[in-house]
N, C-alpha and C. Protein backbone atom coordinates (compact mmCIF):
# COMPACT_ATOMS: atom_id res chain seq x y z
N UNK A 1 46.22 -17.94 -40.26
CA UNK A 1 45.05 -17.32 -40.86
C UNK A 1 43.77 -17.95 -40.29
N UNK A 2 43.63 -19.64 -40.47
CA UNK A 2 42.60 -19.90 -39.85
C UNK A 2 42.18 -19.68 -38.13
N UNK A 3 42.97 -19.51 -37.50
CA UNK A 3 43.53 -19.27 -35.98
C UNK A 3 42.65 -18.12 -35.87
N UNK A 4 43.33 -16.87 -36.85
CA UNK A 4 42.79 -15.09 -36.71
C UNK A 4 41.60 -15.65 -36.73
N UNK A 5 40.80 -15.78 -38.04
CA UNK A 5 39.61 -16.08 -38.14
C UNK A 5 38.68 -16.99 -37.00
N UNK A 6 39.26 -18.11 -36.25
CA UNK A 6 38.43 -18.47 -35.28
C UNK A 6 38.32 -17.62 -34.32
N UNK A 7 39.25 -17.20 -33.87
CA UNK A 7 39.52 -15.90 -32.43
C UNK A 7 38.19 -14.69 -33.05
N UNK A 8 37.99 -14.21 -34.25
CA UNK A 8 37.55 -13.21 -34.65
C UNK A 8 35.76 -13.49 -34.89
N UNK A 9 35.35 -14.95 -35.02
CA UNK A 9 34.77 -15.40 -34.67
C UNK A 9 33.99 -15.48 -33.52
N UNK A 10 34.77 -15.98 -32.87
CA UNK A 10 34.33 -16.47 -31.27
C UNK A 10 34.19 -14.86 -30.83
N UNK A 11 35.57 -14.07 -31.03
CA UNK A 11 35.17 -12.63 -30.18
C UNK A 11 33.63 -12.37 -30.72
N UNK A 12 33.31 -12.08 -32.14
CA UNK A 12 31.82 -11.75 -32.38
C UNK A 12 30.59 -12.39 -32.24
N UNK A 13 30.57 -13.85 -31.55
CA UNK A 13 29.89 -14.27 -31.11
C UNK A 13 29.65 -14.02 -29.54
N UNK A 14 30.84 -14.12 -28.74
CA UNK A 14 30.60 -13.29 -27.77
C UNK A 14 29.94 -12.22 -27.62
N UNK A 15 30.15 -10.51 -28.45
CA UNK A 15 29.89 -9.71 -28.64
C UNK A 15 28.75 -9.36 -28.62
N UNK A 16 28.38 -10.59 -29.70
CA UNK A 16 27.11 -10.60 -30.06
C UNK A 16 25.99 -10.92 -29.09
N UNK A 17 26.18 -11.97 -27.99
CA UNK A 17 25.08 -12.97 -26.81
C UNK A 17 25.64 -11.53 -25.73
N UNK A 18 26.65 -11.29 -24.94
CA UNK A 18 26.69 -10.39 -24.25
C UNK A 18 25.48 -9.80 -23.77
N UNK A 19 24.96 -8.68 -24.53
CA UNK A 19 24.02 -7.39 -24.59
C UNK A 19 22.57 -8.87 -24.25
N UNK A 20 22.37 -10.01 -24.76
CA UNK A 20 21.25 -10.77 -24.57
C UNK A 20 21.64 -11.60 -23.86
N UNK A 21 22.52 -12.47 -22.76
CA UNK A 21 23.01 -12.86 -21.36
C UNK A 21 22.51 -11.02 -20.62
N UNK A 22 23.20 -10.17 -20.84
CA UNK A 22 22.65 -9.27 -19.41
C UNK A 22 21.66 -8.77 -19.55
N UNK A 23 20.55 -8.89 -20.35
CA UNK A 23 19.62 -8.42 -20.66
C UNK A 23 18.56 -9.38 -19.60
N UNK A 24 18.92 -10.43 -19.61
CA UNK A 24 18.10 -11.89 -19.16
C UNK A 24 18.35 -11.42 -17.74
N UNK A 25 19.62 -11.13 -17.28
CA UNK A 25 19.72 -11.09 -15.98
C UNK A 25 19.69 -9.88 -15.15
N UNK A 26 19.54 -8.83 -15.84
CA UNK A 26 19.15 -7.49 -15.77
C UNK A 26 17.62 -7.30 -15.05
N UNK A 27 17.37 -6.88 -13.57
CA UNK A 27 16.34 -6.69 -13.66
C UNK A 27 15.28 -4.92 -14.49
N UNK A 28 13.99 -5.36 -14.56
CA UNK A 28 13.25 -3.98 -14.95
C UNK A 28 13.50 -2.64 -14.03
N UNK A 29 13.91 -1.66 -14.53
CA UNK A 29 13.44 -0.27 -13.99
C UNK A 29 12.45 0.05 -13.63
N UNK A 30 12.00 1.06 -12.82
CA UNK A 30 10.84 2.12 -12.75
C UNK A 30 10.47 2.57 -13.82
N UNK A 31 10.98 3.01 -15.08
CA UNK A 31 10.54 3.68 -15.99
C UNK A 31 9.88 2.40 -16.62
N UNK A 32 10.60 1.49 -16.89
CA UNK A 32 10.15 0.38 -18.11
C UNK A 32 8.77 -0.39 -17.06
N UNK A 33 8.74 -0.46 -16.02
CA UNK A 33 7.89 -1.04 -15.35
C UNK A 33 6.30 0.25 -15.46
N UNK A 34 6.63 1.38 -15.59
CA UNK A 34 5.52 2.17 -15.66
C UNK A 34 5.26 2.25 -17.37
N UNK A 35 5.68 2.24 -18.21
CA UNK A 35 5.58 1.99 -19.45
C UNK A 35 4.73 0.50 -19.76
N UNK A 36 5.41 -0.28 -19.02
CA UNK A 36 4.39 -1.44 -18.90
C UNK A 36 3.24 -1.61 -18.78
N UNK A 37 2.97 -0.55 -17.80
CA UNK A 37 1.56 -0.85 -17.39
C UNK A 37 1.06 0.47 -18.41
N UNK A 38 1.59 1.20 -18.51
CA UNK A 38 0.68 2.41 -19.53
C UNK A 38 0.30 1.42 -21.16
N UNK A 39 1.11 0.85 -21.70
CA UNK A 39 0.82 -0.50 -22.18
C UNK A 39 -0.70 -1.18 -22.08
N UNK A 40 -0.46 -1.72 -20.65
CA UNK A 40 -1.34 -2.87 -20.32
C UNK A 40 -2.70 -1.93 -20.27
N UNK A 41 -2.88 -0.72 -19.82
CA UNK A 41 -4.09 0.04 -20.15
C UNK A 41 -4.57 0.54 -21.24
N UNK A 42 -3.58 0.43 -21.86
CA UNK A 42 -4.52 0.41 -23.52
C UNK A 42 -4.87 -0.65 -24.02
N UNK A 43 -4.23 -2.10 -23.93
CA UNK A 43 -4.78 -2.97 -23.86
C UNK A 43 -6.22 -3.63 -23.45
N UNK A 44 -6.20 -3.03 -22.26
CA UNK A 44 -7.16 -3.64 -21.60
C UNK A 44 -8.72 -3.00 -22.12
N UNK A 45 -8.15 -1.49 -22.55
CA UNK A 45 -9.20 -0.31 -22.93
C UNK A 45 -9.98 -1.06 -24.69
N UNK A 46 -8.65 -1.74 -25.36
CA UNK A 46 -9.02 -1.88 -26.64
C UNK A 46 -9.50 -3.29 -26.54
N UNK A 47 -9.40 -4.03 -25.86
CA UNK A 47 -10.26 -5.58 -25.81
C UNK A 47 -10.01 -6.44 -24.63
N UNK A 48 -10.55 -6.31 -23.11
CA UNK A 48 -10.61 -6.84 -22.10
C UNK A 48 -9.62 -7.97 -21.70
N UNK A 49 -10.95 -8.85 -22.26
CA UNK A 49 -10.79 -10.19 -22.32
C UNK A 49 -9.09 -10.75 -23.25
N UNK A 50 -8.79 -9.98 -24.17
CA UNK A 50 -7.75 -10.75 -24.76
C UNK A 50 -6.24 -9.86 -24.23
N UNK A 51 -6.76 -8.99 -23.51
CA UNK A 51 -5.46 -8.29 -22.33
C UNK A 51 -4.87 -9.10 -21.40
N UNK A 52 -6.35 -9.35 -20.81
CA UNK A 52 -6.08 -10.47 -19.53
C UNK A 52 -5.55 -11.58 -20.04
N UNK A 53 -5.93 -12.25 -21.26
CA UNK A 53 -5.19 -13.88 -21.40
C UNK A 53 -4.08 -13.40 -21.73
N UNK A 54 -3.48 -12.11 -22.18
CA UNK A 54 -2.11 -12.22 -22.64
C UNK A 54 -1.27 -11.51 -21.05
N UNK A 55 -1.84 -10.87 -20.41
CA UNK A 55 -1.42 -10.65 -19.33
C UNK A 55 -0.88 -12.66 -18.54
N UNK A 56 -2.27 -12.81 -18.79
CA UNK A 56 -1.65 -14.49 -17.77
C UNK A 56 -1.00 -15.14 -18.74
N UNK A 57 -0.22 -15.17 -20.25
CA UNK A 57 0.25 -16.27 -20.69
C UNK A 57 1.70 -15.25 -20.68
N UNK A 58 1.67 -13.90 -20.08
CA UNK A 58 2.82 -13.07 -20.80
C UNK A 58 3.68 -13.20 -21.82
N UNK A 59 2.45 -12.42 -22.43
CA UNK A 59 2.52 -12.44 -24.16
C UNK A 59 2.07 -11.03 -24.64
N UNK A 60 2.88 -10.95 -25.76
CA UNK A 60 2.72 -9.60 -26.24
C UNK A 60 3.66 -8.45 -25.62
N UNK A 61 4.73 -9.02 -24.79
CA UNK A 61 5.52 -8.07 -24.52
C UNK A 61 5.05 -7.90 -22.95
N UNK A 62 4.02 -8.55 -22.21
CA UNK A 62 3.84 -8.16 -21.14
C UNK A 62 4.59 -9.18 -19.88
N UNK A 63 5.36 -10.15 -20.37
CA UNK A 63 6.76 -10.15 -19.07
C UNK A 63 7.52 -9.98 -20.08
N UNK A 64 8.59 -9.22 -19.62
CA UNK A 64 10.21 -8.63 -19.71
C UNK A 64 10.59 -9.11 -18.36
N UNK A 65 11.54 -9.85 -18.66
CA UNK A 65 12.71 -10.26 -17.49
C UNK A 65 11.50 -10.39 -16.11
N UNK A 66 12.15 -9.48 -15.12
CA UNK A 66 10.98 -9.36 -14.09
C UNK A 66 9.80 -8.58 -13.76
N UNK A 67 9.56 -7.78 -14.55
CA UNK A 67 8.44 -7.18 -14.91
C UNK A 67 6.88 -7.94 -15.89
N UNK A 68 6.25 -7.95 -15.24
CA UNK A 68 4.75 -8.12 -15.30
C UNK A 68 3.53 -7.54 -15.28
N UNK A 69 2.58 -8.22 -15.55
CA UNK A 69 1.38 -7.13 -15.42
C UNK A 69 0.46 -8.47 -14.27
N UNK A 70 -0.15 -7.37 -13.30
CA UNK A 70 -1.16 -8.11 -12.82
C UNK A 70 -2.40 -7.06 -12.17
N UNK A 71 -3.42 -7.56 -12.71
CA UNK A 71 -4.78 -7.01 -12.46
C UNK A 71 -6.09 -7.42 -11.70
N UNK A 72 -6.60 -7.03 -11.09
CA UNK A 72 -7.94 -7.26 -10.34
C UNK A 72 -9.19 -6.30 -10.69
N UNK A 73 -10.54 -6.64 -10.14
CA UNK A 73 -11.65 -6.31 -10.46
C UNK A 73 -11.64 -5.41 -9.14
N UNK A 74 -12.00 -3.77 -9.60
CA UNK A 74 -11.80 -2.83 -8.85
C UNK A 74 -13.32 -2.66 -7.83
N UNK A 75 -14.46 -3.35 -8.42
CA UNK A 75 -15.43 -4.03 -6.95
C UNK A 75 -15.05 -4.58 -6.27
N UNK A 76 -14.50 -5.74 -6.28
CA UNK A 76 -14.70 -7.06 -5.01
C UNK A 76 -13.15 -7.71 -4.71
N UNK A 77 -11.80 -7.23 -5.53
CA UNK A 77 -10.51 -6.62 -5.30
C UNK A 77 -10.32 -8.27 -6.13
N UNK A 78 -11.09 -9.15 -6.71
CA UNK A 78 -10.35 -10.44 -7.38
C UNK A 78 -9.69 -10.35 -8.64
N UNK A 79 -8.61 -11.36 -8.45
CA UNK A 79 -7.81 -11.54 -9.18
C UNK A 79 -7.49 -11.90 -10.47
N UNK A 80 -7.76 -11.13 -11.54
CA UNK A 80 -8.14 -11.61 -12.71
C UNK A 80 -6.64 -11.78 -13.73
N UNK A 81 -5.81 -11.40 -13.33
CA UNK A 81 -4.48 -11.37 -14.09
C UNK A 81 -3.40 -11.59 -13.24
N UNK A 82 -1.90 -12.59 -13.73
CA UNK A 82 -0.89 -12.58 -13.10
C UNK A 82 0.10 -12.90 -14.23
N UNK A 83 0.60 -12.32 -14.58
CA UNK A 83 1.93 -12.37 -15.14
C UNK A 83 2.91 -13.11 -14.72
N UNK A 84 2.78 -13.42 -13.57
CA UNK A 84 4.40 -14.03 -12.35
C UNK A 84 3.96 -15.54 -12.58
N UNK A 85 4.82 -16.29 -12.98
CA UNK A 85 4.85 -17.88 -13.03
C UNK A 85 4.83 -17.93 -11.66
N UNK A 86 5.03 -17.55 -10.76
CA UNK A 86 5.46 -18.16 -9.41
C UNK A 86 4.30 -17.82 -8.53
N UNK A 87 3.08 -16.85 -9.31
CA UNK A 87 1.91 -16.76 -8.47
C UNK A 87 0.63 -16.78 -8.59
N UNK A 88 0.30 -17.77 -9.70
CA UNK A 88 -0.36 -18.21 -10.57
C UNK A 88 -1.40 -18.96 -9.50
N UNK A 89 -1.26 -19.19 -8.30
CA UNK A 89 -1.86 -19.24 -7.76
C UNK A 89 -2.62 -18.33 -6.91
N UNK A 90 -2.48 -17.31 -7.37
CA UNK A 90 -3.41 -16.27 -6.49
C UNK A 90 -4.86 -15.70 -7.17
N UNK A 91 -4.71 -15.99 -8.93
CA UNK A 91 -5.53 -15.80 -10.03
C UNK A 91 -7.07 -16.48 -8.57
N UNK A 92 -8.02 -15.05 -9.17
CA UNK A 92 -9.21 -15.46 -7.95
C UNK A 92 -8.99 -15.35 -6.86
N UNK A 93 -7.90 -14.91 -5.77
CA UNK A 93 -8.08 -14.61 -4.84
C UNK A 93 -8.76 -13.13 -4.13
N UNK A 94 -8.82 -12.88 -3.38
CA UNK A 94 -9.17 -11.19 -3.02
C UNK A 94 -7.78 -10.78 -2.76
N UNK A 95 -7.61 -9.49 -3.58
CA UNK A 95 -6.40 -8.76 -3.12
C UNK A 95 -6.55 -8.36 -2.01
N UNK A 96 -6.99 -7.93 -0.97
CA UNK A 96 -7.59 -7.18 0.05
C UNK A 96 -6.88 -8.22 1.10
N UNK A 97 -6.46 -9.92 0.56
CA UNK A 97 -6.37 -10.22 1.84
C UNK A 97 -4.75 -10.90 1.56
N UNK A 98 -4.22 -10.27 0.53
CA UNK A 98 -2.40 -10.37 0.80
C UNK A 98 -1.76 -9.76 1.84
N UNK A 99 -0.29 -10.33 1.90
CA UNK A 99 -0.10 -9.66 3.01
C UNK A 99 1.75 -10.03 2.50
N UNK A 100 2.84 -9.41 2.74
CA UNK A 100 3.76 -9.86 2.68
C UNK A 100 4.87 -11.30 4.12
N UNK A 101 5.89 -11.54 4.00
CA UNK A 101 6.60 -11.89 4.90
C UNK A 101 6.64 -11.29 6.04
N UNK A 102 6.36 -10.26 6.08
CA UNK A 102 6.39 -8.96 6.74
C UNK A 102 5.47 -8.78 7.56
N UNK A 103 4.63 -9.37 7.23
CA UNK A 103 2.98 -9.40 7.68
C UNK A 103 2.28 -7.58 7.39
N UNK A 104 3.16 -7.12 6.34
CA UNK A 104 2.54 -5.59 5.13
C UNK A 104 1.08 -6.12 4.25
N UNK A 105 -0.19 -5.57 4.86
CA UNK A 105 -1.08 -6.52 3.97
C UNK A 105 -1.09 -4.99 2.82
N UNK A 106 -0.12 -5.41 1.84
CA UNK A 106 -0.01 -4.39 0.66
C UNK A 106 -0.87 -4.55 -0.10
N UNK A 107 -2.16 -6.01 0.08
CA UNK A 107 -2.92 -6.35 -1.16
C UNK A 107 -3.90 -5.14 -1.04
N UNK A 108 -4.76 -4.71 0.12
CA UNK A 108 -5.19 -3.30 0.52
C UNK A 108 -4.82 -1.91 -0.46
N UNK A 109 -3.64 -1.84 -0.47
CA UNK A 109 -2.91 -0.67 -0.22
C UNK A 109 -3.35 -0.89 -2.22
N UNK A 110 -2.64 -1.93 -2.84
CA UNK A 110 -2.73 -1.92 -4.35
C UNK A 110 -4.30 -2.23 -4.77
N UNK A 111 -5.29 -2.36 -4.15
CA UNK A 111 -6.61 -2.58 -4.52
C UNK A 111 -7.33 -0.96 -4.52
N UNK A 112 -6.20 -0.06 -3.22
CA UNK A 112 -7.19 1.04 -3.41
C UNK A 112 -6.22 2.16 -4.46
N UNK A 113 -5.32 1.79 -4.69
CA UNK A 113 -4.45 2.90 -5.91
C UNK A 113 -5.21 2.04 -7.18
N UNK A 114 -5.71 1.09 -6.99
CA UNK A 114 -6.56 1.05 -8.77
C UNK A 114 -7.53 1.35 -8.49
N UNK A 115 -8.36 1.22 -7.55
CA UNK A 115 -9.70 2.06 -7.73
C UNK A 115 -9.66 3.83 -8.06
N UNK A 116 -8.38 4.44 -8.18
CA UNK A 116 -8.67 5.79 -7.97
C UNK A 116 -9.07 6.43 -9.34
N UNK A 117 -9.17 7.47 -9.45
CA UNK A 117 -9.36 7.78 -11.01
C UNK A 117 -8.13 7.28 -12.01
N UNK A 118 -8.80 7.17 -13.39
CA UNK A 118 -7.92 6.63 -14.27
C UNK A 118 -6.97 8.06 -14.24
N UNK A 119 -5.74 7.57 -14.61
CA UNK A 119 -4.64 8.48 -15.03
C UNK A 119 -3.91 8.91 -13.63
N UNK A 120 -4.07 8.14 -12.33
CA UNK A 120 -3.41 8.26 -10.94
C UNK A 120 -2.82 6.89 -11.15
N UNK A 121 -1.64 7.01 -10.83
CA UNK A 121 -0.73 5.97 -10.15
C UNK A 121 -0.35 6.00 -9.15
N UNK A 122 -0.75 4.87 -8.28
CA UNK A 122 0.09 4.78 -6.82
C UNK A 122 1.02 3.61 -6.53
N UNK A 123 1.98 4.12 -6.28
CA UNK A 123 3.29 3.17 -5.57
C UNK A 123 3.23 2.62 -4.40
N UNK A 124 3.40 1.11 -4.56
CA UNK A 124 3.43 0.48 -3.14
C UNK A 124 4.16 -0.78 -2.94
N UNK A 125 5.00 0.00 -2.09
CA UNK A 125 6.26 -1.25 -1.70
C UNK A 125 5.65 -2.45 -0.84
N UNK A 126 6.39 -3.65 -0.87
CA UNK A 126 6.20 -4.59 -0.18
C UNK A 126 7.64 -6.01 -0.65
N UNK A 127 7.19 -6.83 -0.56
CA UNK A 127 8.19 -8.21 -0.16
C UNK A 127 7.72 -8.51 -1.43
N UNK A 128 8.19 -9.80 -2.53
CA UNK A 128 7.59 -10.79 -3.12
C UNK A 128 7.99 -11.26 -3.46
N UNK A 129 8.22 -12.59 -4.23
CA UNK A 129 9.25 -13.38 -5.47
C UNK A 129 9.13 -12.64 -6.34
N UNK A 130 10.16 -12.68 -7.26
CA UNK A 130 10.65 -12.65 -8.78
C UNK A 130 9.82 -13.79 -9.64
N UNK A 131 9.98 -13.70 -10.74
CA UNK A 131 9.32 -14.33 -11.75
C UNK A 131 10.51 -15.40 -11.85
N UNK A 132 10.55 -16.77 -11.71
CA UNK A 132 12.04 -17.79 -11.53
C UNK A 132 11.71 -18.37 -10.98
N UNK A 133 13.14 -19.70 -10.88
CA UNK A 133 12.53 -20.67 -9.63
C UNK A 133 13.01 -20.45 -8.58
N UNK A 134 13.89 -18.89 -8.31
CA UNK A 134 13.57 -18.56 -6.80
C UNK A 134 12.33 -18.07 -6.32
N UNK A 135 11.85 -18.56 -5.24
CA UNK A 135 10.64 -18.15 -4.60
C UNK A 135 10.40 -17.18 -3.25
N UNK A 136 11.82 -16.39 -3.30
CA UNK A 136 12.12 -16.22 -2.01
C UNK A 136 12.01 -14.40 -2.50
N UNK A 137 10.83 -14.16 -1.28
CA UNK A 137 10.52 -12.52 -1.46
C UNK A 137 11.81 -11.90 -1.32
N UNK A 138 11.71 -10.33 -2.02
CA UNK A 138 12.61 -9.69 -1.82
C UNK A 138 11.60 -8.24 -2.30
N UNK A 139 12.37 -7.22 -1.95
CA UNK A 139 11.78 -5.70 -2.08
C UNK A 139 11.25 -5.65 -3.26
N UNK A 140 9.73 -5.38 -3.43
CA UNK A 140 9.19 -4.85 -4.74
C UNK A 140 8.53 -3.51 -4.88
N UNK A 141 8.62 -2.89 -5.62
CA UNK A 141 7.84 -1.41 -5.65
C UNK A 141 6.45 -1.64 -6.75
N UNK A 142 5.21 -1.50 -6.92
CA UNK A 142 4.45 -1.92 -8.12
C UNK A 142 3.92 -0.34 -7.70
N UNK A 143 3.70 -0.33 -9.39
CA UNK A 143 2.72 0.97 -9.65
C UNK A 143 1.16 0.50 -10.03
N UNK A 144 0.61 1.20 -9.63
CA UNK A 144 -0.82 1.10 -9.81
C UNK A 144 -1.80 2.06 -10.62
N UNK A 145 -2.93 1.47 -11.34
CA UNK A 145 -4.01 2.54 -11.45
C UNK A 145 -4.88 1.72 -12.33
N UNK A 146 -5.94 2.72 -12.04
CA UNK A 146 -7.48 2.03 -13.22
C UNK A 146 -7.16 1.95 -14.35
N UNK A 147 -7.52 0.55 -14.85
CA UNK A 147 -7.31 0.88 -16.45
C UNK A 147 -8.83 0.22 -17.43
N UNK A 148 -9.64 0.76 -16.77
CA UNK A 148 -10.96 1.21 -17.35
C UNK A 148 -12.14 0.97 -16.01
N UNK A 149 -13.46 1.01 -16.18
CA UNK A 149 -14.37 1.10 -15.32
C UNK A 149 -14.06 -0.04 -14.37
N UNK A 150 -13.86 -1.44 -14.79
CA UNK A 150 -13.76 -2.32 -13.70
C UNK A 150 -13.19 -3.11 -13.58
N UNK A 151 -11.79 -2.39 -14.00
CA UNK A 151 -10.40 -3.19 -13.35
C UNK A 151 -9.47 -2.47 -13.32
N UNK A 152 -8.17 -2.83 -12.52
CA UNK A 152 -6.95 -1.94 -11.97
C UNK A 152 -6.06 -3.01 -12.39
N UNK A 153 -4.83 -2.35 -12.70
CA UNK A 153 -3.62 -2.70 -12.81
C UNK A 153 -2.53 -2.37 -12.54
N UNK A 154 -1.36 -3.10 -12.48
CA UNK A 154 -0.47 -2.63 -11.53
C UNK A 154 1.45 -3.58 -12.82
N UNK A 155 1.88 -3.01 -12.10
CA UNK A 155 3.68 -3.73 -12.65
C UNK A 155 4.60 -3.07 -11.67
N UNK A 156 5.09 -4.28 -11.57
CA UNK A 156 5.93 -4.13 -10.70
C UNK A 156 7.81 -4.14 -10.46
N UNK A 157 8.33 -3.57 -10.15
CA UNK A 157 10.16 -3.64 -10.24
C UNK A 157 10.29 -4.45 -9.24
N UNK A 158 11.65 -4.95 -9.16
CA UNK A 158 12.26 -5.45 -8.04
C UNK A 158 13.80 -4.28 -7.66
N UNK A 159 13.88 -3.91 -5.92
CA UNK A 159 14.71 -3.74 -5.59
C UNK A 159 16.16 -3.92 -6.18
């Protein structure tokens, strides 16, 4: 009896972590990655300033697994948001002057899909890390668009 009961146990504890182990290691979709950012633009629409700090502390739901939010100032293409632990150093740079492994300067390509009118998204592939302590680029797709007068945002999937 006590035997059944441990086995019956352990199976429902298993059962139970399963669905939250592959969840962790599961990367984001296209859909959940554009939901993200439709998200992060209402955010940003209903109080700027406290979008962006939750964008950089990813909080509030804005990292899931590998999905993030990151944003720039749709004048002068700087970097006002990063979601990615691993690129926390780019906060203040000019997007305009990324470039992948590849030598793809995609920072261009995502500076001008947020300048376009609000309610356009543009897709643009390139190389990058994951959010982890791997640092090693791999295929990313990020969606883009304005999410008010003077800033753009973007989220991104991994391959």
């Amino acid at each position: 009896m006590t035997r059944t009961l441990m086995i019956a146990a352990a199976s429902a504890a298993v059962l139970t972590l399963s669905p939250i182990a592959f969840a962790q290691q599961a990367g984001g979709t296209a859909d959940e990655a554009k939901a993200m950012l439709v998200k992060a633009v209402a955010a940003v629409k209903a109080d700027k300033a406290k979008a962006l700090d939750m964008f950089n502390k990813g909080e509030g739901g804005f990292l899931d697994r590998d999905l993030y939010v990151f944003c720039s100032n749709v004048s002068d293409g700087k970097i006002v948001a990063v979601g990615n632990p691993n690129a926390k150093q780019l906060l203040g740079t000019d997007t305009r002057t990324l470039k992948d492994p590849t030598g793809k300067a995609f920072g261009a390509e995502l500076l001008a899909g947020e300048q376009k009118p609000e309610g356009q998204f543009t897709e643009v592939s390139y190389m990058f890390p994951r959010p982890g302590p791997d640092k090693t680029p791999v295929p990313k797709v990020s969606l883009v668009t304005r999410a008010g007068p003077d800033v753009g945002c973007g989220v991104g999937y991994y391959k």
